[in-house]
C-alpha atoms as a PDB file:
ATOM      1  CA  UNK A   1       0.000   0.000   0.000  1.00  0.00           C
ATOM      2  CA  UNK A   2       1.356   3.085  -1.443  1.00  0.00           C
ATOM      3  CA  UNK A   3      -2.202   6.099  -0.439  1.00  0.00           C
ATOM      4  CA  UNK A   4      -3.290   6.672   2.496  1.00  0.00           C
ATOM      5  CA  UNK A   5      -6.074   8.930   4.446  1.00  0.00           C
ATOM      6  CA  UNK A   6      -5.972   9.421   8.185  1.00  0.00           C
ATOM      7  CA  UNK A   7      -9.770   9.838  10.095  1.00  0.00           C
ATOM      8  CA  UNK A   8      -9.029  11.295  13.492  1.00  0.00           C
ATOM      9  CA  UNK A   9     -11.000  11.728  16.818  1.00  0.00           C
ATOM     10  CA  UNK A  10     -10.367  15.580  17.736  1.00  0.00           C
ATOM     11  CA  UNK A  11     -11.200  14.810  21.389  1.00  0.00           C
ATOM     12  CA  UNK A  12      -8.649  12.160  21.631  1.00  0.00           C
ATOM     13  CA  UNK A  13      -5.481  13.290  23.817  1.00  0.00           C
ATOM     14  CA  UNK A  14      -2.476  13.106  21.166  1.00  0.00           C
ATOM     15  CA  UNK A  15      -4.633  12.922  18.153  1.00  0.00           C
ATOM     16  CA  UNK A  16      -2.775  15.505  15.883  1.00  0.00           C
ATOM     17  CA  UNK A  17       0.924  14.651  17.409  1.00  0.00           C
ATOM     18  CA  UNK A  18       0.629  10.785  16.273  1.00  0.00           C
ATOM     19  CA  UNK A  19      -1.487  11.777  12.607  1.00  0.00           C
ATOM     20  CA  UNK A  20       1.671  13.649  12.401  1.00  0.00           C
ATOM     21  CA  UNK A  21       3.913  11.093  13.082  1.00  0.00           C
ATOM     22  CA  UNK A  22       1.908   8.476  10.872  1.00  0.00           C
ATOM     23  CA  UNK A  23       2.169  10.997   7.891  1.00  0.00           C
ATOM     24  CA  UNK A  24       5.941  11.784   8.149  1.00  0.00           C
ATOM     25  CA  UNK A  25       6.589   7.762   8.440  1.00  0.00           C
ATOM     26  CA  UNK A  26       4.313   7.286   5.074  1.00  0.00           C
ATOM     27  CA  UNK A  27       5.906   9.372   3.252  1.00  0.00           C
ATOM     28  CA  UNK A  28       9.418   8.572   4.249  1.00  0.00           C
ATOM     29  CA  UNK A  29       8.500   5.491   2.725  1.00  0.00           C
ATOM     30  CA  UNK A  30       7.527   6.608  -0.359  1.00  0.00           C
ATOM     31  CA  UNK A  31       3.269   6.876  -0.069  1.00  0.00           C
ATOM     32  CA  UNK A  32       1.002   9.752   0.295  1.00  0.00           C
ATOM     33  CA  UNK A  33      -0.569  10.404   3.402  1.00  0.00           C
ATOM     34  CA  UNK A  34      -3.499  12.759   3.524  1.00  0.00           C
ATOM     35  CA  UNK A  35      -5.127  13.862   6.869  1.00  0.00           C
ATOM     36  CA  UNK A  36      -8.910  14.475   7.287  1.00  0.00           C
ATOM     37  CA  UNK A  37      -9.504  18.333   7.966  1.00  0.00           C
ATOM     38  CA  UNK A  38     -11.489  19.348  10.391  1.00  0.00           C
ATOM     39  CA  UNK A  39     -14.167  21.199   8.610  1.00  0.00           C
ATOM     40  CA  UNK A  40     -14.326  17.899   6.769  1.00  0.00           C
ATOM     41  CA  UNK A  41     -15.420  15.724  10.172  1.00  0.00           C
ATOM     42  CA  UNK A  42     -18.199  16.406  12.637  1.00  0.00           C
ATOM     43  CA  UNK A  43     -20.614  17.789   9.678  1.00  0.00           C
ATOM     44  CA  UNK A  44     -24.479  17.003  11.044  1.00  0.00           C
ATOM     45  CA  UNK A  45     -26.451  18.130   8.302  1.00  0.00           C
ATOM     46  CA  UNK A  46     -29.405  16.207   7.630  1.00  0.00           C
ATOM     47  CA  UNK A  47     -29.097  16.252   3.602  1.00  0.00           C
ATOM     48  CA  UNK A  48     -25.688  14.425   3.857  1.00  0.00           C
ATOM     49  CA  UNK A  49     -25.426  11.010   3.385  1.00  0.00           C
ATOM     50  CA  UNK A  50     -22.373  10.544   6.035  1.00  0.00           C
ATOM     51  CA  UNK A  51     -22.272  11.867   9.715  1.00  0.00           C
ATOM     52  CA  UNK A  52     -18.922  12.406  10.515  1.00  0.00           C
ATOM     53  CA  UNK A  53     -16.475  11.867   6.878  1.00  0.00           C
ATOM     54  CA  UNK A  54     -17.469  12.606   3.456  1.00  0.00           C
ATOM     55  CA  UNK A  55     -17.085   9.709   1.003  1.00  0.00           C
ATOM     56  CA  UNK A  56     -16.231  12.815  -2.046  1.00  0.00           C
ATOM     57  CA  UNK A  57     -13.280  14.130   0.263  1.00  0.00           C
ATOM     58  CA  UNK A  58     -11.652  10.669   0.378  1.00  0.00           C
ATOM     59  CA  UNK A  59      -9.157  10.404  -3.045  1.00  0.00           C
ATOM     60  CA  UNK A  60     -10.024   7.500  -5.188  1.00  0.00           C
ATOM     61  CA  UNK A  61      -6.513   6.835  -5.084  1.00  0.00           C
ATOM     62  CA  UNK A  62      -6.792   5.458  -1.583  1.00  0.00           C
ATOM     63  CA  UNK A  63      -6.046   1.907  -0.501  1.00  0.00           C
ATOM     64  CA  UNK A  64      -5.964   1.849   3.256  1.00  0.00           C
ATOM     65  CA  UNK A  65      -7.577   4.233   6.007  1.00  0.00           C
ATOM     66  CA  UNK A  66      -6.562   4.643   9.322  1.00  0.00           C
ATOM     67  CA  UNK A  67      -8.344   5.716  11.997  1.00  0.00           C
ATOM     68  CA  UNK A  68      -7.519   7.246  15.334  1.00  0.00           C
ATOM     69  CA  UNK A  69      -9.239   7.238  17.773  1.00  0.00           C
ATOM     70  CA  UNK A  70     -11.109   4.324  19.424  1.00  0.00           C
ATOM     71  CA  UNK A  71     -13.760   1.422  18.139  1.00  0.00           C
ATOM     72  CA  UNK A  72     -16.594   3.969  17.822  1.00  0.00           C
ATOM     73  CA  UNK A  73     -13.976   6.246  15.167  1.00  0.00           C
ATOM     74  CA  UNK A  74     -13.678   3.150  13.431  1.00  0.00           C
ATOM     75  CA  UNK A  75     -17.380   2.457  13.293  1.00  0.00           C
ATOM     76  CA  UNK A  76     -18.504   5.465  12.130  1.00  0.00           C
ATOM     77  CA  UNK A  77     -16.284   5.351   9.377  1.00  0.00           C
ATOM     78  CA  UNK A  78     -17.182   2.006   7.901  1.00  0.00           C
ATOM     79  CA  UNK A  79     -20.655   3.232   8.054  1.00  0.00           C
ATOM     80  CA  UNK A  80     -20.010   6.941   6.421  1.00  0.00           C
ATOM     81  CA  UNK A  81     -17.470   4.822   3.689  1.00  0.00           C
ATOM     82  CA  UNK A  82     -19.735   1.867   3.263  1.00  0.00           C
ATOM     83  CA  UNK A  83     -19.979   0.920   0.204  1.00  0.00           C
ATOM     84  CA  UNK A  84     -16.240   2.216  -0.840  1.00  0.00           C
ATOM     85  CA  UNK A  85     -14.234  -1.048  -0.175  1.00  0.00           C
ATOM     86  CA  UNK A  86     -11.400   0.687   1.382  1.00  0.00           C
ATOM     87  CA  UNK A  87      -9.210  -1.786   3.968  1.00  0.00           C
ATOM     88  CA  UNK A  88      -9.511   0.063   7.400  1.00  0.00           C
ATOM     89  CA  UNK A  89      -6.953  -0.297   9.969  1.00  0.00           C
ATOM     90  CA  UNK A  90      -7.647   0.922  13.509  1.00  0.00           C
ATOM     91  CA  UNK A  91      -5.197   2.877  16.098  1.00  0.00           C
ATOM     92  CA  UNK A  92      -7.267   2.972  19.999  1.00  0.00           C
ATOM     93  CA  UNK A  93      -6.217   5.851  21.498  1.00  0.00           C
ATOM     94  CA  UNK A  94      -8.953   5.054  24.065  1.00  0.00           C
ATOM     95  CA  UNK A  95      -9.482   2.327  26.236  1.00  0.00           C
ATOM     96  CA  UNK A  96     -11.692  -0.890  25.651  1.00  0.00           C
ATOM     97  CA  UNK A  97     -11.130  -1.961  21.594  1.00  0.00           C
ATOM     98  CA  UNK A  98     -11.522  -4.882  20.161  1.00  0.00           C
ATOM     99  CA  UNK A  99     -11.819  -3.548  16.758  1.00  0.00           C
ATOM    100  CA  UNK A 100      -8.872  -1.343  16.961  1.00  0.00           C
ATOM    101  CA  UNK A 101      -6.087  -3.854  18.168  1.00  0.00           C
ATOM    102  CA  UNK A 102      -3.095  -1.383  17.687  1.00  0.00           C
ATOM    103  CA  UNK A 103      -2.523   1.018  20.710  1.00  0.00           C
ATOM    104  CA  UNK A 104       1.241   1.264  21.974  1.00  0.00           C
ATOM    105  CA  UNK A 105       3.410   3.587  19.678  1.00  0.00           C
ATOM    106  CA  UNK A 106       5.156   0.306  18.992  1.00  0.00           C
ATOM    107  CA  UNK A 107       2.726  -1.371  17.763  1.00  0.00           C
ATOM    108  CA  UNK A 108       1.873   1.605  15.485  1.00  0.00           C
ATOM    109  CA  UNK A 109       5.138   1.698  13.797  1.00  0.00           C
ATOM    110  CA  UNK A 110       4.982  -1.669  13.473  1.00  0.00           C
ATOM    111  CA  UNK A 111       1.367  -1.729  11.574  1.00  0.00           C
ATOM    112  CA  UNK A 112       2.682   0.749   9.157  1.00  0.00           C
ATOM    113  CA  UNK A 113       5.691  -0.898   8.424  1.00  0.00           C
ATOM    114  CA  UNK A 114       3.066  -3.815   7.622  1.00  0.00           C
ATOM    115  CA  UNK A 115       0.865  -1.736   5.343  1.00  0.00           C
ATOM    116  CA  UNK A 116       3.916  -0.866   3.160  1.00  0.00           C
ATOM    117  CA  UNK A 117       5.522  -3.901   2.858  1.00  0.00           C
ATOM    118  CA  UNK A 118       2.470  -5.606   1.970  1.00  0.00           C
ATOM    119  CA  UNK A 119       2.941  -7.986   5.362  1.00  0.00           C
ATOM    120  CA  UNK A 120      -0.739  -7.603   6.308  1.00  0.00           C
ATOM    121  CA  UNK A 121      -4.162  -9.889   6.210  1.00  0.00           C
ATOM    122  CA  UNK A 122      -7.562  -8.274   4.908  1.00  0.00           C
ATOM    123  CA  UNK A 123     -10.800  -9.413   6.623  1.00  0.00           C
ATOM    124  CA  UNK A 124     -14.250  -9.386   5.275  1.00  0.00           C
ATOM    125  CA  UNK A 125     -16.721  -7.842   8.059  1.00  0.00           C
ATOM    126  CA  UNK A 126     -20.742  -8.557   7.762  1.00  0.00           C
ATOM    127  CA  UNK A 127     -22.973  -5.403   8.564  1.00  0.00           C
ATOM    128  CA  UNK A 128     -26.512  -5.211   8.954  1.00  0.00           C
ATOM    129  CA  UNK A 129     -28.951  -2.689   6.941  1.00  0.00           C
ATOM    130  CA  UNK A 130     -32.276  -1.671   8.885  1.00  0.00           C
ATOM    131  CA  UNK A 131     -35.363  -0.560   7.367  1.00  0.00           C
ATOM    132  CA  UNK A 132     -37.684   1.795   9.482  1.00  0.00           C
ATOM    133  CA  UNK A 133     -41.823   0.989   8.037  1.00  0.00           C
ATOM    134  CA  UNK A 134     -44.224   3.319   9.270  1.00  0.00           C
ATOM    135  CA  UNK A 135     -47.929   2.281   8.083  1.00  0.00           C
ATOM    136  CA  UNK A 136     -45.975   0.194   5.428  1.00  0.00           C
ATOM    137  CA  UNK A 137     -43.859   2.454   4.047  1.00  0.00           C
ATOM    138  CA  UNK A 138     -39.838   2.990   4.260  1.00  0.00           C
ATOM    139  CA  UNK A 139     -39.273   6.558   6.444  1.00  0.00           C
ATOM    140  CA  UNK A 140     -35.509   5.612   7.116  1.00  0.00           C
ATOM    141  CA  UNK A 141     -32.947   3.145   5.974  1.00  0.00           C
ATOM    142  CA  UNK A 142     -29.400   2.790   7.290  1.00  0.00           C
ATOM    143  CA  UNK A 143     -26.111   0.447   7.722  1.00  0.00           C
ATOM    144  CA  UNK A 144     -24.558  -0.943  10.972  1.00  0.00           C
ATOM    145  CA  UNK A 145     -21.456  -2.665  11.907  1.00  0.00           C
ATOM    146  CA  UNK A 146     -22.085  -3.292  15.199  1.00  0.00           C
ATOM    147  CA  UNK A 147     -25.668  -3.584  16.530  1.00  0.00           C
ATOM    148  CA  UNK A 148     -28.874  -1.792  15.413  1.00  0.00           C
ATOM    149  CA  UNK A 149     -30.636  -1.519  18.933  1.00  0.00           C
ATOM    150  CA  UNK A 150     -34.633  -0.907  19.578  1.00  0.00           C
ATOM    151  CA  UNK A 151     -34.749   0.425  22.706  1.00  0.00           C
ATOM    152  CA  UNK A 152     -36.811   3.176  25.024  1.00  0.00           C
ATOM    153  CA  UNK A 153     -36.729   6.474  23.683  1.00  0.00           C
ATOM    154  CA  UNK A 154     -36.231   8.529  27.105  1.00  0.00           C
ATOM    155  CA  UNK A 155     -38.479   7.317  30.010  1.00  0.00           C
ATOM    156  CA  UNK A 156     -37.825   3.902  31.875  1.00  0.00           C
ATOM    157  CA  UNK A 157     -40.518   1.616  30.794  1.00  0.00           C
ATOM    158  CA  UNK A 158     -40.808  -1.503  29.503  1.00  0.00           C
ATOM    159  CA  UNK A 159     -40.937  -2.345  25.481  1.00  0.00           C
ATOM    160  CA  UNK A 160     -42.933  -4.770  23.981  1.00  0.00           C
ATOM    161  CA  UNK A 161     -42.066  -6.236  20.275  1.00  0.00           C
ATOM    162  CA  UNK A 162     -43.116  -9.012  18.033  1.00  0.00           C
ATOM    163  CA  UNK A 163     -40.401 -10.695  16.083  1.00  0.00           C
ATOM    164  CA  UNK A 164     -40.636 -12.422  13.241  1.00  0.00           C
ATOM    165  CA  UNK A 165     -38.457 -14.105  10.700  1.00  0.00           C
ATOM    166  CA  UNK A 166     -38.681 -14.596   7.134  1.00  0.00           C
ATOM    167  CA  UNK A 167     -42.441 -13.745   7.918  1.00  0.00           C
ATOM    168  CA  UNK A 168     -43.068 -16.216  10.239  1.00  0.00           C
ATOM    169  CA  UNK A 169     -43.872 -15.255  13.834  1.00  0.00           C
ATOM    170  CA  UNK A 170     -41.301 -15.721  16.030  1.00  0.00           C
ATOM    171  CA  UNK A 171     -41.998 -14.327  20.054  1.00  0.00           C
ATOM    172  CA  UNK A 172     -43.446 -11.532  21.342  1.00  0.00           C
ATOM    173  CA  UNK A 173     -40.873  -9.798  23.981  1.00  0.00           C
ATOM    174  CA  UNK A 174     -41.154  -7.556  26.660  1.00  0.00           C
ATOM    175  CA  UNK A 175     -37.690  -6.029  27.280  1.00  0.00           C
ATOM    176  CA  UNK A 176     -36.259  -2.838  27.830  1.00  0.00           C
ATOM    177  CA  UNK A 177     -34.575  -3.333  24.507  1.00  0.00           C
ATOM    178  CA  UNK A 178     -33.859  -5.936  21.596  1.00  0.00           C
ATOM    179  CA  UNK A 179     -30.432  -5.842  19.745  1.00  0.00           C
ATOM    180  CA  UNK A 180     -29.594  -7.340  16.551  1.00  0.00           C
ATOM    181  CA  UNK A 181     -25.678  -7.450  16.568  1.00  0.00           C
ATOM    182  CA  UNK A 182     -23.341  -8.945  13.888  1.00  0.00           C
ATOM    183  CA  UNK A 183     -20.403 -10.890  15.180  1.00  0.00           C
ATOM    184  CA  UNK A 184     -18.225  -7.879  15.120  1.00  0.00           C
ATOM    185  CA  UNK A 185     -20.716  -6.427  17.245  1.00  0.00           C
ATOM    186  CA  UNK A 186     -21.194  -9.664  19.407  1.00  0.00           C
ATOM    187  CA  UNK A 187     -18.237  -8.272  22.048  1.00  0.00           C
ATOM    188  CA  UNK A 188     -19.781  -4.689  21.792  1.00  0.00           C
ATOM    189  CA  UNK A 189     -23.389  -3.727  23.344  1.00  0.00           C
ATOM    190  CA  UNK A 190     -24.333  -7.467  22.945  1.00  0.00           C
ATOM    191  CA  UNK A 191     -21.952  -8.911  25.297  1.00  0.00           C
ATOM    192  CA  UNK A 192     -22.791  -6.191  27.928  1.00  0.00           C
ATOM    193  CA  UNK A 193     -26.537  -7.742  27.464  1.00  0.00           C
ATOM    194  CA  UNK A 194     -25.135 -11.351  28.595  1.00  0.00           C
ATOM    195  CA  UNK A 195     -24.719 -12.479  24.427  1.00  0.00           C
ATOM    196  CA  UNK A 196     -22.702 -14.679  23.279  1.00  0.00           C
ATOM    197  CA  UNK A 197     -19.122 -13.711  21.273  1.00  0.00           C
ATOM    198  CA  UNK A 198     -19.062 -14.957  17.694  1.00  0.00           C
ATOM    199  CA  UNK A 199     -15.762 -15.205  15.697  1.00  0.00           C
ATOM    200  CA  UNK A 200     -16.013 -12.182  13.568  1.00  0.00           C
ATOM    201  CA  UNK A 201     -15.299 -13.802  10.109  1.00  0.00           C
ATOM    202  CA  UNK A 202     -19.072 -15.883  11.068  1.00  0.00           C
ATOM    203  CA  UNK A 203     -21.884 -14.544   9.127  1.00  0.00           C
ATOM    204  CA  UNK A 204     -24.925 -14.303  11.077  1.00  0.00           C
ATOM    205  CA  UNK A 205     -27.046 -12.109  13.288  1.00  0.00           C
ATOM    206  CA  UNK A 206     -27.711 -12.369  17.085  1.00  0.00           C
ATOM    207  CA  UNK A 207     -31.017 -11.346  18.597  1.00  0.00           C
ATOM    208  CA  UNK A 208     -30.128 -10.520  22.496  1.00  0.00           C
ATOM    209  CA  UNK A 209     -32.915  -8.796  24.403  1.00  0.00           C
ATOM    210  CA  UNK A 210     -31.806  -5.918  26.792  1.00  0.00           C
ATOM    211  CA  UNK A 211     -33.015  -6.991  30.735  1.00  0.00           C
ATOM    212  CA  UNK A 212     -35.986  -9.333  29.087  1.00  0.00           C
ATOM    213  CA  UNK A 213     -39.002  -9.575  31.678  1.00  0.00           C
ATOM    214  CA  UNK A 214     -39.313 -13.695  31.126  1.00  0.00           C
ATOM    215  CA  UNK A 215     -37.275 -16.239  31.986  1.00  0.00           C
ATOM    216  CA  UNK A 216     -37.000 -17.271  28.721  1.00  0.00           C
ATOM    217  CA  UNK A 217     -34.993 -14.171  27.448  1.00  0.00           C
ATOM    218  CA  UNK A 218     -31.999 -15.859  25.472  1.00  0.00           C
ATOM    219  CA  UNK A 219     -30.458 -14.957  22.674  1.00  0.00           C
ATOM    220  CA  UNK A 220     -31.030 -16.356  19.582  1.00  0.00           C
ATOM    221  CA  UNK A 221     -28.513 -16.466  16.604  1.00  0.00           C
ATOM    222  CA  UNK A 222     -29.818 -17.114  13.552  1.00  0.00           C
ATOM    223  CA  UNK A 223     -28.159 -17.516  10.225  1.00  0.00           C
ATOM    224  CA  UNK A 224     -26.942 -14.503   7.316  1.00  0.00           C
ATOM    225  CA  UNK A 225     -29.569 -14.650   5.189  1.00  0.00           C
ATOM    226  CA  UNK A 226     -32.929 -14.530   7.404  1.00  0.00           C
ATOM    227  CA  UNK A 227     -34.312 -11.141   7.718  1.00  0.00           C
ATOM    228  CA  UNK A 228     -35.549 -10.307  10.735  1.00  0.00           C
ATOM    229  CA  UNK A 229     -38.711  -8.106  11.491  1.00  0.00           C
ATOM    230  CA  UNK A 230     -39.114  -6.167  14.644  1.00  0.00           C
ATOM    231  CA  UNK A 231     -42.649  -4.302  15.550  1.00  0.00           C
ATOM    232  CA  UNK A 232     -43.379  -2.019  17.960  1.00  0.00           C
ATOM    233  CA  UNK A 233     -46.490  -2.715  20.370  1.00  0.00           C
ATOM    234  CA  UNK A 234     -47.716  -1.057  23.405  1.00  0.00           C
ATOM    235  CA  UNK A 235     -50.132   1.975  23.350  1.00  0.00           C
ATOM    236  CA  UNK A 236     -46.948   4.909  23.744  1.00  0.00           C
ATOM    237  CA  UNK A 237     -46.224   6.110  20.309  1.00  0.00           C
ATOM    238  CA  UNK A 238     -43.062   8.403  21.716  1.00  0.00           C
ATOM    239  CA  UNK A 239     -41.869   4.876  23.296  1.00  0.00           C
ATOM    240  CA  UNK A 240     -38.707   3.223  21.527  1.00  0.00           C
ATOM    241  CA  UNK A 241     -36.594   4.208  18.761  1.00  0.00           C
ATOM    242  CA  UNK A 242     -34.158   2.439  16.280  1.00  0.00           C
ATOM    243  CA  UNK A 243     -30.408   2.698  16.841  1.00  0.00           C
ATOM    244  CA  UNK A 244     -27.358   2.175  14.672  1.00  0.00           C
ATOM    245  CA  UNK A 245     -24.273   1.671  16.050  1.00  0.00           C
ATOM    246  CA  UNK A 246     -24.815   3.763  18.921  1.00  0.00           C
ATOM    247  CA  UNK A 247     -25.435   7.260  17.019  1.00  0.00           C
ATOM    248  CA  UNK A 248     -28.145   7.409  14.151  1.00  0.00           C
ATOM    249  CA  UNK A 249     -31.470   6.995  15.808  1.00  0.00           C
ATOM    250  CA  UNK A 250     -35.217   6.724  14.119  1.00  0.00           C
ATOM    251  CA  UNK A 251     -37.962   7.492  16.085  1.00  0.00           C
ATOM    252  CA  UNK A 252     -40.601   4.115  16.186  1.00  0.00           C
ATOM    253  CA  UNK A 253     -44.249   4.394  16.387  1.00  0.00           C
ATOM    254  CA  UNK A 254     -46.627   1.965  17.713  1.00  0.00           C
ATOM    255  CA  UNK A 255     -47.205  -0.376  15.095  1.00  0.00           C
ATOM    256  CA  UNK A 256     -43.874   0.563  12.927  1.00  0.00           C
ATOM    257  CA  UNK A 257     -40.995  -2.189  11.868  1.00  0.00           C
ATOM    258  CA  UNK A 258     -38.161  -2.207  11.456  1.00  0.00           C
ATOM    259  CA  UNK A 259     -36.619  -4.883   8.775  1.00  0.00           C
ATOM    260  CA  UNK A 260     -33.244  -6.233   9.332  1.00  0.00           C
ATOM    261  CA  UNK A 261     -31.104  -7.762   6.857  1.00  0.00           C
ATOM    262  CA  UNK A 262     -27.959  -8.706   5.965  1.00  0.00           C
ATOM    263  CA  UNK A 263     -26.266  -5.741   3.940  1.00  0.00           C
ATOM    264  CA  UNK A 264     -24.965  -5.983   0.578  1.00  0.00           C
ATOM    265  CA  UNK A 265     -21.933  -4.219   1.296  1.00  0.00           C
ATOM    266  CA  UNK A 266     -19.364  -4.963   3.885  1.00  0.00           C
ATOM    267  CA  UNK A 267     -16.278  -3.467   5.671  1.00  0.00           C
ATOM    268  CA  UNK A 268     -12.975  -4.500   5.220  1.00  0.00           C
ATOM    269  CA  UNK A 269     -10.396  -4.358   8.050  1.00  0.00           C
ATOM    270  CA  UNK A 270      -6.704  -4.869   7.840  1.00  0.00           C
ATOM    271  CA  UNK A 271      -5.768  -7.692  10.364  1.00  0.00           C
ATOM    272  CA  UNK A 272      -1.897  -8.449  10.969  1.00  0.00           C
ATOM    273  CA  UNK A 273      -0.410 -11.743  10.544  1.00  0.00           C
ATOM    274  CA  UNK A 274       0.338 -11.959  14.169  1.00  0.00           C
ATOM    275  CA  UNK A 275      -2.697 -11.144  15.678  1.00  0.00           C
ATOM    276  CA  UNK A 276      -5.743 -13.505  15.981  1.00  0.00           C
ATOM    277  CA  UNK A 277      -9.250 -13.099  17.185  1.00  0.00           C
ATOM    278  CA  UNK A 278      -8.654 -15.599  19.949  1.00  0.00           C
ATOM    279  CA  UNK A 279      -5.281 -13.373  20.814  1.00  0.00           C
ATOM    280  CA  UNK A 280      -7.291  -9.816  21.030  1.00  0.00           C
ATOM    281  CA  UNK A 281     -10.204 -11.601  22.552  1.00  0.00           C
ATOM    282  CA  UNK A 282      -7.652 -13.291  25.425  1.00  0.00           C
ATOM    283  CA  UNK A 283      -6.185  -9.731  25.968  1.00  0.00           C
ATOM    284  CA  UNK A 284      -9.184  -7.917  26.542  1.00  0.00           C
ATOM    285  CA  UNK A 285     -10.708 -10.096  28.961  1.00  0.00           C
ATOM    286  CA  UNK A 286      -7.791 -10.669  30.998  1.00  0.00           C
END
């Protein structure tokens, strides 16, 4: 890999020292390194496509971005460059990552020396798409990486949902929340929820219900392909909202669904040699 773009967290301690330092090691190397701007990050307005990078300001050119910051700067911009193809590598300049395995300055230099030499694995990442349906039509359609979450929209009350899959009629829940994770999301809001963690190269989609009010609240993992229907019941149309990934939210009505599917696209992660799943996962738990 020869063109690079940096995404960076501005509220990350050392953010602009180590973009720096990646960009002067690039292109000692011989590559291009080109650093988001800020008035290109952070950009809420509701005709945009993206929520915190623009697709159009990322050169076509490009073969690998890095991000600094944590998982959630990662996340955000697989979703905002979904669609792209673009190998993502992760630095965690925070605390918990499981996405973003590289952290010590060691580590950092020796990721890059990876990416240049070509010494470097690329991995294949399912994400979900969820379709918001109010009175049968679409009002809001988005990708996830992680999770997409139904869950209560402010007060604390219990949610109630019907589930079904591939039109058949699953259960009928009542939960503070129901979360549809991918296995890269299986060690994120899903594992807090008592899930189970799924090898992320697995293609399938987890159903774990947030504090269920049975004692039958498991999670159920079903396989790629099934698409999953969520509605909302109750008699409180200001109730639950739709989540992806933690930041885009869709306000749910009593009677809306939400359809959940397997997305066409996917995000590609760069994934040294020396690192496994079972290595990161050992780490993090420890």
């Amino acid at each position: 890999m020869k063109h690079f773009y940096l995404i960076k967290n501005p509220e990350k301690d050392g953010v602009d020292q180590m973009a720096e330092e990646i960009r002067r090691y690039i292109e000692g190397r011989g590559g291009t390194c080109r650093i988001q701007q800020p008035g290109q990050s952070l950009s809420r307005n509701p005709k945009k496509s993206y929520q915190y990078t623009d697709a159009c300001q990322v050169p076509e050119e490009t073969e690998c971005v890095i991000t600094l910051g944590g998982d959630g700067t990662l996340i955000q911009a697989a979703r905002d460059l979904a669609g792209r193809q673009i190998p993502m590598a992760g630095v965690n300049l925070g605390h918990l990552g499981y996405l973003t395995q590289i952290g010590s300055r060691e580590d950092v230099e020796e990721l890059l020396e990876a990416l240049v030499s070509g010494q470097y694995q690329l991995e294949s990442r399912m994400m979900l798409k969820g379709t918001v349906f109010h009175k049968g039509q679409p009002v809001k359609e988005d990708v996830a990486l992680n999770e997409i979450v139904i869950t209560r929209r402010e007060n604390l009350r219990v949610l109630k949902f019907r589930i079904y899959v591939n039109g058949e009629y699953l259960s009928e829940y009542k939960a503070d929340g129901m979360i549809a994770a991918t296995p890269t999301g299986s060690t994120a809001y899903n594992l807090s929820a008592g899930g189970p963690i799924v090898a992320p190269g697995a293609r399938m989609t987890i159903l774990t219900p947030i504090c269920p009010h049975a004692f039958n609240g498991r999670s159920i993992v079903l396989p790629a392909q099934d698409q999953i229907q969520i509605e909302a019941l109750g008699n409180d149309d200001s109730g639950q909202v739709a989540v992806f990934d933690g930041d885009i939210t869709c306000h749910m009505m009593v009677g809306d669904r939400i359809l959940i599917e397997r997305s066409e696209v996917e995000t590609v992660l760069v994934k040294l040699k020396n690192i496994s799943f079972l290595d990161n996962l050992r780490s993090k738990l420890a």
